[in-house]
Every structure is written in structure tokens, then in C-alpha cells.
PDB file of N, CA and C in Angstrom:
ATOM      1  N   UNK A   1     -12.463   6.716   8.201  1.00  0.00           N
ATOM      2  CA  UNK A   1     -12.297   5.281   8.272  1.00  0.00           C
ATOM      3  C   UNK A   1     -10.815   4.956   8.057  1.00  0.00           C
ATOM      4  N   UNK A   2     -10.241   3.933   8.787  1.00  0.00           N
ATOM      5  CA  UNK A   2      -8.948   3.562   9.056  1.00  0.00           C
ATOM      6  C   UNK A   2      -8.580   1.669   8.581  1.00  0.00           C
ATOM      7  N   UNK A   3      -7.859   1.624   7.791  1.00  0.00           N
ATOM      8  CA  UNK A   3      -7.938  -0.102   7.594  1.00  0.00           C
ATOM      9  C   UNK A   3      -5.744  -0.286   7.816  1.00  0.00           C
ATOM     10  N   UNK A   4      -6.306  -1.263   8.888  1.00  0.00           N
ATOM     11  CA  UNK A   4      -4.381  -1.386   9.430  1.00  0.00           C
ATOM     12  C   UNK A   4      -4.563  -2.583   8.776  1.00  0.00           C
ATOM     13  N   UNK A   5      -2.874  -2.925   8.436  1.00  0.00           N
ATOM     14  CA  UNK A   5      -2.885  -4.532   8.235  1.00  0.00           C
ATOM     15  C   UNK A   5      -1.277  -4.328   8.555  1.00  0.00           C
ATOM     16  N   UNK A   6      -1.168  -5.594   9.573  1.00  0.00           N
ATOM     17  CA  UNK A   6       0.417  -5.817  10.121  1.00  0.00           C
ATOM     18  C   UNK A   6       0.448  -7.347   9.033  1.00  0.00           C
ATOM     19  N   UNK A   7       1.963  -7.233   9.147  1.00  0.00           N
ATOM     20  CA  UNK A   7       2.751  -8.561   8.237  1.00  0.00           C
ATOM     21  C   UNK A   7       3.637  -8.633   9.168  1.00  0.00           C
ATOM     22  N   UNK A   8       4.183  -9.984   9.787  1.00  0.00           N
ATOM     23  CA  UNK A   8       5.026 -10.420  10.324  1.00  0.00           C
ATOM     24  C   UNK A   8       5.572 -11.735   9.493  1.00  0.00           C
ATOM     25  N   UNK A   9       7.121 -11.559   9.713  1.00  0.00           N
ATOM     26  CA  UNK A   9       7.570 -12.708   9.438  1.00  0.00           C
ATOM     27  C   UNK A   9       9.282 -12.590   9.997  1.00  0.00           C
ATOM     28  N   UNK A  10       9.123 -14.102  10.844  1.00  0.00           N
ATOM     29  CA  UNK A  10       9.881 -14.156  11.619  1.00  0.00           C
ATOM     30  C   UNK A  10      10.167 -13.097  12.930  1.00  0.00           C
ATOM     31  N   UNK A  11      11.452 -12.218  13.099  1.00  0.00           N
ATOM     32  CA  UNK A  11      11.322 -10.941  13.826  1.00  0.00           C
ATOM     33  C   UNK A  11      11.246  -9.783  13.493  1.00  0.00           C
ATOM     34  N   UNK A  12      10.515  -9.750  12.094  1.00  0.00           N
ATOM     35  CA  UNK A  12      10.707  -8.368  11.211  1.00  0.00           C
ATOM     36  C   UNK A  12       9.096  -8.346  10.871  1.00  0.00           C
ATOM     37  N   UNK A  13       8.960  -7.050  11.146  1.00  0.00           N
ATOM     38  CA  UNK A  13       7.480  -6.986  10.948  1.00  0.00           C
ATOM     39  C   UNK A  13       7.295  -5.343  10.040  1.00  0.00           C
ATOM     40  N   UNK A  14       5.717  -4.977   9.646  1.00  0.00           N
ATOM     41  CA  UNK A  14       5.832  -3.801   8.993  1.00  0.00           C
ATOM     42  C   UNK A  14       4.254  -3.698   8.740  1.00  0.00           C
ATOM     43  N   UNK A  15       3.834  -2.301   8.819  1.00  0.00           N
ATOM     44  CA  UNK A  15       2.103  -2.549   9.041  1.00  0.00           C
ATOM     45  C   UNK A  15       2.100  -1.113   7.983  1.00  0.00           C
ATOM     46  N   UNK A  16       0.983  -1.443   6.944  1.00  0.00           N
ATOM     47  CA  UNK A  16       0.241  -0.620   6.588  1.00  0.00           C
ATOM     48  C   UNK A  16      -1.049  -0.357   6.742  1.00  0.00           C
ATOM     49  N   UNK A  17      -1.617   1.477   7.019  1.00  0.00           N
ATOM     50  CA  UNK A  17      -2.100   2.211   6.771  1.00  0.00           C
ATOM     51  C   UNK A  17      -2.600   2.884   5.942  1.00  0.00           C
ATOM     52  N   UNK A  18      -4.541   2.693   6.287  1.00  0.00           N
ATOM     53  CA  UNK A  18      -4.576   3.400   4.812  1.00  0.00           C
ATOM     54  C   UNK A  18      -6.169   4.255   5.398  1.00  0.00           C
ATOM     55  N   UNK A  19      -5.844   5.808   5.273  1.00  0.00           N
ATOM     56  CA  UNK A  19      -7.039   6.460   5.599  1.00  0.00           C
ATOM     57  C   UNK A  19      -7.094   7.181   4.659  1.00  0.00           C
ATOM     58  N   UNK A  20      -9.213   7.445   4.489  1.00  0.00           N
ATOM     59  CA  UNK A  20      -9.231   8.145   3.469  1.00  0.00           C
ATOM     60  C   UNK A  20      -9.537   9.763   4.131  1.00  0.00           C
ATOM     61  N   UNK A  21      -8.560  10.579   3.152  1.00  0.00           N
ATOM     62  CA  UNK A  21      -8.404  12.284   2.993  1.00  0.00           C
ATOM     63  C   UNK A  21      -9.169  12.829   1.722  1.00  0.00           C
ATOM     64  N   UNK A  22      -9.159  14.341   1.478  1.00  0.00           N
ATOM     65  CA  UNK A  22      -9.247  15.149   0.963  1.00  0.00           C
ATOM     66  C   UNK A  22      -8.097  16.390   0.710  1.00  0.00           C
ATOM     67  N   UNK A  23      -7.535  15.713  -0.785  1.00  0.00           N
ATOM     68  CA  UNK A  23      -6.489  16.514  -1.247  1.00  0.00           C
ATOM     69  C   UNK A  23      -6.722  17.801  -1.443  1.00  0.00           C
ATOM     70  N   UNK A  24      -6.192  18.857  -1.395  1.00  0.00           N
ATOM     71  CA  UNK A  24      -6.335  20.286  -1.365  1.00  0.00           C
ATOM     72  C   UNK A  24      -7.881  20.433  -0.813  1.00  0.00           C
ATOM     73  N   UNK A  25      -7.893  20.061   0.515  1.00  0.00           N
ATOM     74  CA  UNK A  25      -9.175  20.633   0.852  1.00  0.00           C
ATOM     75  C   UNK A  25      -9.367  22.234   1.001  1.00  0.00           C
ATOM     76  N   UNK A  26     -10.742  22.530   0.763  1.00  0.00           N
ATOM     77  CA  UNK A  26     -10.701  24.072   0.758  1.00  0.00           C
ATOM     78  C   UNK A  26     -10.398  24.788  -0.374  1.00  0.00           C
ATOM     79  N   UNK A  27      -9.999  23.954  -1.311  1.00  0.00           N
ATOM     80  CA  UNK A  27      -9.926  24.747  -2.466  1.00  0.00           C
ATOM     81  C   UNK A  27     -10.661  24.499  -3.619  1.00  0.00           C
ATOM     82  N   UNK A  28     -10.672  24.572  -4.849  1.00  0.00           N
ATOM     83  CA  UNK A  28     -11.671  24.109  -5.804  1.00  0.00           C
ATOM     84  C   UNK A  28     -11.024  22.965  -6.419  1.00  0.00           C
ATOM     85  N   UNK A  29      -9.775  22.480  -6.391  1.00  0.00           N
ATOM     86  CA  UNK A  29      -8.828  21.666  -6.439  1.00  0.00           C
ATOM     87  C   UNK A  29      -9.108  20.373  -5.966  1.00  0.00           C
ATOM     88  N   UNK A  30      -9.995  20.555  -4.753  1.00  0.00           N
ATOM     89  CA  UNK A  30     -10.252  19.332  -3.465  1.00  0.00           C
ATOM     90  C   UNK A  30     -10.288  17.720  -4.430  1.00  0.00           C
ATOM     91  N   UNK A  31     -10.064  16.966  -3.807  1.00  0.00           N
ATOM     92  CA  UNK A  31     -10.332  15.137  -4.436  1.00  0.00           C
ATOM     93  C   UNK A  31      -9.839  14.857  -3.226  1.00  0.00           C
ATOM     94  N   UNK A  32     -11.035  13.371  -3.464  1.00  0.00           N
ATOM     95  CA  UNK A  32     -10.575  12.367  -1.906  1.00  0.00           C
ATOM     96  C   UNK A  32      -9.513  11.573  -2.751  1.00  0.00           C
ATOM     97  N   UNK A  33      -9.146  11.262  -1.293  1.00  0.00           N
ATOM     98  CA  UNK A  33      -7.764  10.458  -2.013  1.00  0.00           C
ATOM     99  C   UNK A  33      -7.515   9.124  -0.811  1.00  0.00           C
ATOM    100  N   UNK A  34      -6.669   8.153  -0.782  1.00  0.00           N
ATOM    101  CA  UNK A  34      -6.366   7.325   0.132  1.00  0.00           C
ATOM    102  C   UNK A  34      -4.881   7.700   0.804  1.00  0.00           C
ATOM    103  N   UNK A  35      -5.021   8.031   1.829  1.00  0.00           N
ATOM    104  CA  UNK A  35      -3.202   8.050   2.542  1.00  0.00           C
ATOM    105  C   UNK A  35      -2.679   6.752   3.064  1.00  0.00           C
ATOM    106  N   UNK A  36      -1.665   6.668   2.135  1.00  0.00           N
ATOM    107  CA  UNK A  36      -1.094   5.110   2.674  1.00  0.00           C
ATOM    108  C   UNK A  36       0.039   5.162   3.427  1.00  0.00           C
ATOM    109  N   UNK A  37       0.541   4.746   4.506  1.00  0.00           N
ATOM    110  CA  UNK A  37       1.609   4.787   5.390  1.00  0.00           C
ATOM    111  C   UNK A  37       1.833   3.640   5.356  1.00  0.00           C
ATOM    112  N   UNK A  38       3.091   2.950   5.411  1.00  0.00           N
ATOM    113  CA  UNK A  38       3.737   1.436   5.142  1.00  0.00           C
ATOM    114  C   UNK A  38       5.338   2.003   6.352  1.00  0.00           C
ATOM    115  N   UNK A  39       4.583   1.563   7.513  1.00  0.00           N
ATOM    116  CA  UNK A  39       5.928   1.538   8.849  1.00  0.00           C
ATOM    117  C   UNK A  39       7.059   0.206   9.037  1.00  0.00           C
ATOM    118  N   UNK A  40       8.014   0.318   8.911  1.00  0.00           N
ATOM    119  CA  UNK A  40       8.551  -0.856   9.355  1.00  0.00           C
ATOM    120  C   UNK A  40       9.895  -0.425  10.447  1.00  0.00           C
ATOM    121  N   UNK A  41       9.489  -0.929  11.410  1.00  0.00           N
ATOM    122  CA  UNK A  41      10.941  -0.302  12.609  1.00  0.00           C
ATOM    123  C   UNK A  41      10.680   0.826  12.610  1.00  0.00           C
ATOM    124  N   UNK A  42      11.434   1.946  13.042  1.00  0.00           N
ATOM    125  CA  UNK A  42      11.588   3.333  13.090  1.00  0.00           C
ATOM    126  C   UNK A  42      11.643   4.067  11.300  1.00  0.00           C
ATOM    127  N   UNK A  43      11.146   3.673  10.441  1.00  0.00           N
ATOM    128  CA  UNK A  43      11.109   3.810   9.022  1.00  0.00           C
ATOM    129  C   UNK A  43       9.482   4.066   8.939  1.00  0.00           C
ATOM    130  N   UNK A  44       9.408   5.426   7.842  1.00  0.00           N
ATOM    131  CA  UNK A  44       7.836   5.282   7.433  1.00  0.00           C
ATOM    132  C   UNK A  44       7.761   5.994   6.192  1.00  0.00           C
ATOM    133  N   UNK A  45       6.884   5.645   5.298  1.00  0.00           N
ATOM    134  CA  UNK A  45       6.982   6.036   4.159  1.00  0.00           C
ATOM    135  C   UNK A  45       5.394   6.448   4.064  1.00  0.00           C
ATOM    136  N   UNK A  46       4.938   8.029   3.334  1.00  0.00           N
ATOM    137  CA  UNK A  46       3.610   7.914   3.109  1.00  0.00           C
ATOM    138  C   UNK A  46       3.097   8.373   1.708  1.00  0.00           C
ATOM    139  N   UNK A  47       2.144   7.897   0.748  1.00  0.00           N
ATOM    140  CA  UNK A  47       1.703   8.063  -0.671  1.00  0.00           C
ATOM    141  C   UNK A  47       0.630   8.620   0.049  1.00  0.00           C
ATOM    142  N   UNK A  48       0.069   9.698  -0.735  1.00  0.00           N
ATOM    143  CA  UNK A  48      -1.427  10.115  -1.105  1.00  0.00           C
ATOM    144  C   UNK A  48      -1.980   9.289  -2.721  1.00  0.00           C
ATOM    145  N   UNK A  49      -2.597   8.529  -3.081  1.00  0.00           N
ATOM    146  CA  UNK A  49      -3.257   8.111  -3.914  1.00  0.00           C
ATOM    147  C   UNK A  49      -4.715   8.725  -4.349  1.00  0.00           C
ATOM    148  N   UNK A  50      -4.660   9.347  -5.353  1.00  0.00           N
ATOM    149  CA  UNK A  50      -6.400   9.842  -5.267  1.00  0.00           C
ATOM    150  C   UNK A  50      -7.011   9.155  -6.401  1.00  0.00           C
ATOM    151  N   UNK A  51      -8.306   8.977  -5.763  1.00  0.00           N
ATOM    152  CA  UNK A  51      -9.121   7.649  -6.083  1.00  0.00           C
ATOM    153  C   UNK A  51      -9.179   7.300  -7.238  1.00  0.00           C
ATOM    154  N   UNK A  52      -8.934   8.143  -8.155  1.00  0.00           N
ATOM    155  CA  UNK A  52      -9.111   8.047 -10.075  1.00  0.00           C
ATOM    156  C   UNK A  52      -7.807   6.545  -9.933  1.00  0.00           C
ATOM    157  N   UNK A  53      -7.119   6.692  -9.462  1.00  0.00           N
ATOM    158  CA  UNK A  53      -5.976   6.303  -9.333  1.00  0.00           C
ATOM    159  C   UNK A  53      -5.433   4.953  -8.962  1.00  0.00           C
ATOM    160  N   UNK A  54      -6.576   4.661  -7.781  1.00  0.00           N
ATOM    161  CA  UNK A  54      -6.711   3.365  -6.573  1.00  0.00           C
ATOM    162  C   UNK A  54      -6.571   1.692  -7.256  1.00  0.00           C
ATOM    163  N   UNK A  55      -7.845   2.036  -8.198  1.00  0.00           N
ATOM    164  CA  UNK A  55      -7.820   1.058  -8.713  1.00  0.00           C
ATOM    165  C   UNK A  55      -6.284   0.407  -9.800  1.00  0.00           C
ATOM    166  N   UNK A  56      -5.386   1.214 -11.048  1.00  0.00           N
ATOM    167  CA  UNK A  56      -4.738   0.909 -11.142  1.00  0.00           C
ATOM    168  C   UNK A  56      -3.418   0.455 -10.072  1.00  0.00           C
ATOM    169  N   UNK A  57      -3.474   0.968  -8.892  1.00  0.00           N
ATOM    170  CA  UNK A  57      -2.685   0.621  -7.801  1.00  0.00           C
ATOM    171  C   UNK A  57      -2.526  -0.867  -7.034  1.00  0.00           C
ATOM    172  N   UNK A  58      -3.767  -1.033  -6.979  1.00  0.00           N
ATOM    173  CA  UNK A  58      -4.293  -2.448  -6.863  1.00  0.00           C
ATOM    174  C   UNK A  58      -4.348  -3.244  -7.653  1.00  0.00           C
ATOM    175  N   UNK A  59      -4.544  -3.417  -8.774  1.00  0.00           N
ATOM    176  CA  UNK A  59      -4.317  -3.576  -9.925  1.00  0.00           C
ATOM    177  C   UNK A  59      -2.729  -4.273  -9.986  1.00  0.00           C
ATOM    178  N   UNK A  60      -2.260  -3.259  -9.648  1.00  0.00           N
ATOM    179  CA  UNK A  60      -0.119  -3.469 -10.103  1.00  0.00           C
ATOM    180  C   UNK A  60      -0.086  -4.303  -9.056  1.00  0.00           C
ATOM    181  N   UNK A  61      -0.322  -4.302  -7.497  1.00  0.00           N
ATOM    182  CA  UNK A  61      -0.331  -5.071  -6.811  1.00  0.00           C
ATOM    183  C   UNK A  61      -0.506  -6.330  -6.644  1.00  0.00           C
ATOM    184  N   UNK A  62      -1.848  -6.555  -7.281  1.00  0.00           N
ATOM    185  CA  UNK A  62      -2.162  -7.856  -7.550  1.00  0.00           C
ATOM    186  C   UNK A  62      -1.663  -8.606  -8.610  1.00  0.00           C
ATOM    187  N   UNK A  63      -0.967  -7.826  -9.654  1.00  0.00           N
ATOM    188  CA  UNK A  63      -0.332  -8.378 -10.291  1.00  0.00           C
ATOM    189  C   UNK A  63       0.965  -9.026 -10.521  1.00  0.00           C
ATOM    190  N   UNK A  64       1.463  -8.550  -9.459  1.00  0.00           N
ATOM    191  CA  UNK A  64       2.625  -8.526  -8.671  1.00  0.00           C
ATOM    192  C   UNK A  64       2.581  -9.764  -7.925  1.00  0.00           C
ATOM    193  N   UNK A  65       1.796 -10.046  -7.462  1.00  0.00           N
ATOM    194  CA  UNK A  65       1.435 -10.816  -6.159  1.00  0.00           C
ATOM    195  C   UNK A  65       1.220 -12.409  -7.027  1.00  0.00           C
ATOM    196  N   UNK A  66       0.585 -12.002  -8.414  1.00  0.00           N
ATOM    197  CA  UNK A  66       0.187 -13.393  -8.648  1.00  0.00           C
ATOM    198  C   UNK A  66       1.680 -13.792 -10.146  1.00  0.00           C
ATOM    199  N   UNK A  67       2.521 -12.272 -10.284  1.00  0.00           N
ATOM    200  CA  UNK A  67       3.625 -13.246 -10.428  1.00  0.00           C
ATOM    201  C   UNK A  67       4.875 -13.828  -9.022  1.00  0.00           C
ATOM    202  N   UNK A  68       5.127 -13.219  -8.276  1.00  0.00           N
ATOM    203  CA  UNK A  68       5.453 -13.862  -6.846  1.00  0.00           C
ATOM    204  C   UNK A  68       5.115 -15.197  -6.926  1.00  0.00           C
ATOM    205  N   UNK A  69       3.739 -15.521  -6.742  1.00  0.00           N
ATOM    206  CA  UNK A  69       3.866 -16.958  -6.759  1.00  0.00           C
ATOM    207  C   UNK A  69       3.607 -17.703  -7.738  1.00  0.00           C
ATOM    208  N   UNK A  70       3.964 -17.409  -9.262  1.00  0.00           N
ATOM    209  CA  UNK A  70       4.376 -17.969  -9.907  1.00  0.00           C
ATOM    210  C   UNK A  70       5.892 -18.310 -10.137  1.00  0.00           C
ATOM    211  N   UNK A  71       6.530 -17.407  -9.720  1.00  0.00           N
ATOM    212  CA  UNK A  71       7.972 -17.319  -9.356  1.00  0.00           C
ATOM    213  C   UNK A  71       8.237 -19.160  -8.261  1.00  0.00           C
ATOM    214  N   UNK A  72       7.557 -18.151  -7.484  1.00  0.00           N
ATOM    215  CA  UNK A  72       7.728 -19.300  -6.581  1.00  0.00           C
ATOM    216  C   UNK A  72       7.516 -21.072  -6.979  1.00  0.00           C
ATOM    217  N   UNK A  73       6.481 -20.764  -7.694  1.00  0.00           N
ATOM    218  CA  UNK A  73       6.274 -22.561  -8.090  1.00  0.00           C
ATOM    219  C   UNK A  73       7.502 -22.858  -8.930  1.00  0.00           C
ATOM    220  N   UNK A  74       8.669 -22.334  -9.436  1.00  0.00           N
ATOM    221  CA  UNK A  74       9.433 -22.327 -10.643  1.00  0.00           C
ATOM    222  C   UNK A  74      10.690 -22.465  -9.484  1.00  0.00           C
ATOM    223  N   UNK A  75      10.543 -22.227  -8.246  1.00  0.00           N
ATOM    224  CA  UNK A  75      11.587 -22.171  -7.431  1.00  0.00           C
ATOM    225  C   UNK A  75      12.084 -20.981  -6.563  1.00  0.00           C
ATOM    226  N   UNK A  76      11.991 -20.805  -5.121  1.00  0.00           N
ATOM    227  CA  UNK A  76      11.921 -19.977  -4.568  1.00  0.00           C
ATOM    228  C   UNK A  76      13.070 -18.958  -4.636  1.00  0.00           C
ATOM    229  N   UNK A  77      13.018 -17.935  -4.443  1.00  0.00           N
ATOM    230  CA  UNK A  77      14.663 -16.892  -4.133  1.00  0.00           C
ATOM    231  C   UNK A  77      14.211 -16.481  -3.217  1.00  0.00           C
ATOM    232  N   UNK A  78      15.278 -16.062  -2.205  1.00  0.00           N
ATOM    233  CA  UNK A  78      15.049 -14.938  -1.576  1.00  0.00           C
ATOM    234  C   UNK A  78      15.959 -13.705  -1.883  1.00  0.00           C
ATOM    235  N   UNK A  79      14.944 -12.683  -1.241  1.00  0.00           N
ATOM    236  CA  UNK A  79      15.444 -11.360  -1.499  1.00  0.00           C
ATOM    237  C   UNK A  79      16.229 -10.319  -0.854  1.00  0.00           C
TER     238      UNK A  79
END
């Protein structure tokens, strides 16, 4: 299973990727994990996250997200 999500803004755009793997498959080692790819232009960056893991990830994210727009009500910056 594959979940894309593109962000555009203005003429700059950047899409993440996120499929789920199996870290050290084949070995006794193995864990699923999420592969995240975050492309922007000719740039790509990729994390393996394994699932113990996911949730604090999301977690920081969203936390992130809901100071952003607290930021924002206090007055915008850009970055």
C-alpha cells in the first residue's frame, strides 16, 4: 500500500511518500516499518520509520503543526 500527498504553493511544490516495508527482511531481525520519501524538484530525501516508532513521529508533527498556527495567530513570518 502506497499513500502520496503533493503540497503546492505558489510554483514550488514537494510530494510525500509513504510505503509500508519490512526492515531486515529475511532475517530474525525483520520489523515492518513505513518508508517515507519527501521529493521536492530534483531533491529526495528517504526515512525508514519502524512502526514502534510511527506514532511518536506523528505525534512531533502534529505538534508542530498546531504550534505553526499558533505562531501564526501572534503574527505571521516567513521562512
Amino acid at each position: 500500500m502506497t499513500n502520496r500527498f503533493t503540497f503546492s504553493h505558489g510554483g514550488d511544490s514537494a510530494r510525500l511518500t509513504a510505503d509500508a516495508v519490512i526492515l531486515h527482511a529475511g532475517t530474525d531481525r525483520a520489523e515492518p516499518a513505513v518508508a517515507v520519501r519527501i521529493t521536492a524538484g530534483a531533491r529526495s530525501r528517504l526515512i525508514y520509520v519502524p512502526l514502534d516508532r510511527l506514532e511518536a513521529l506523528v505525534t512531533g508533527i502534529r505538534d508542530t503543526a498546531r504550534q505553526a498556527a499558533a505562531d501564526f495567530r501572534q503574527g505571521p513570518r516567513s521562512v
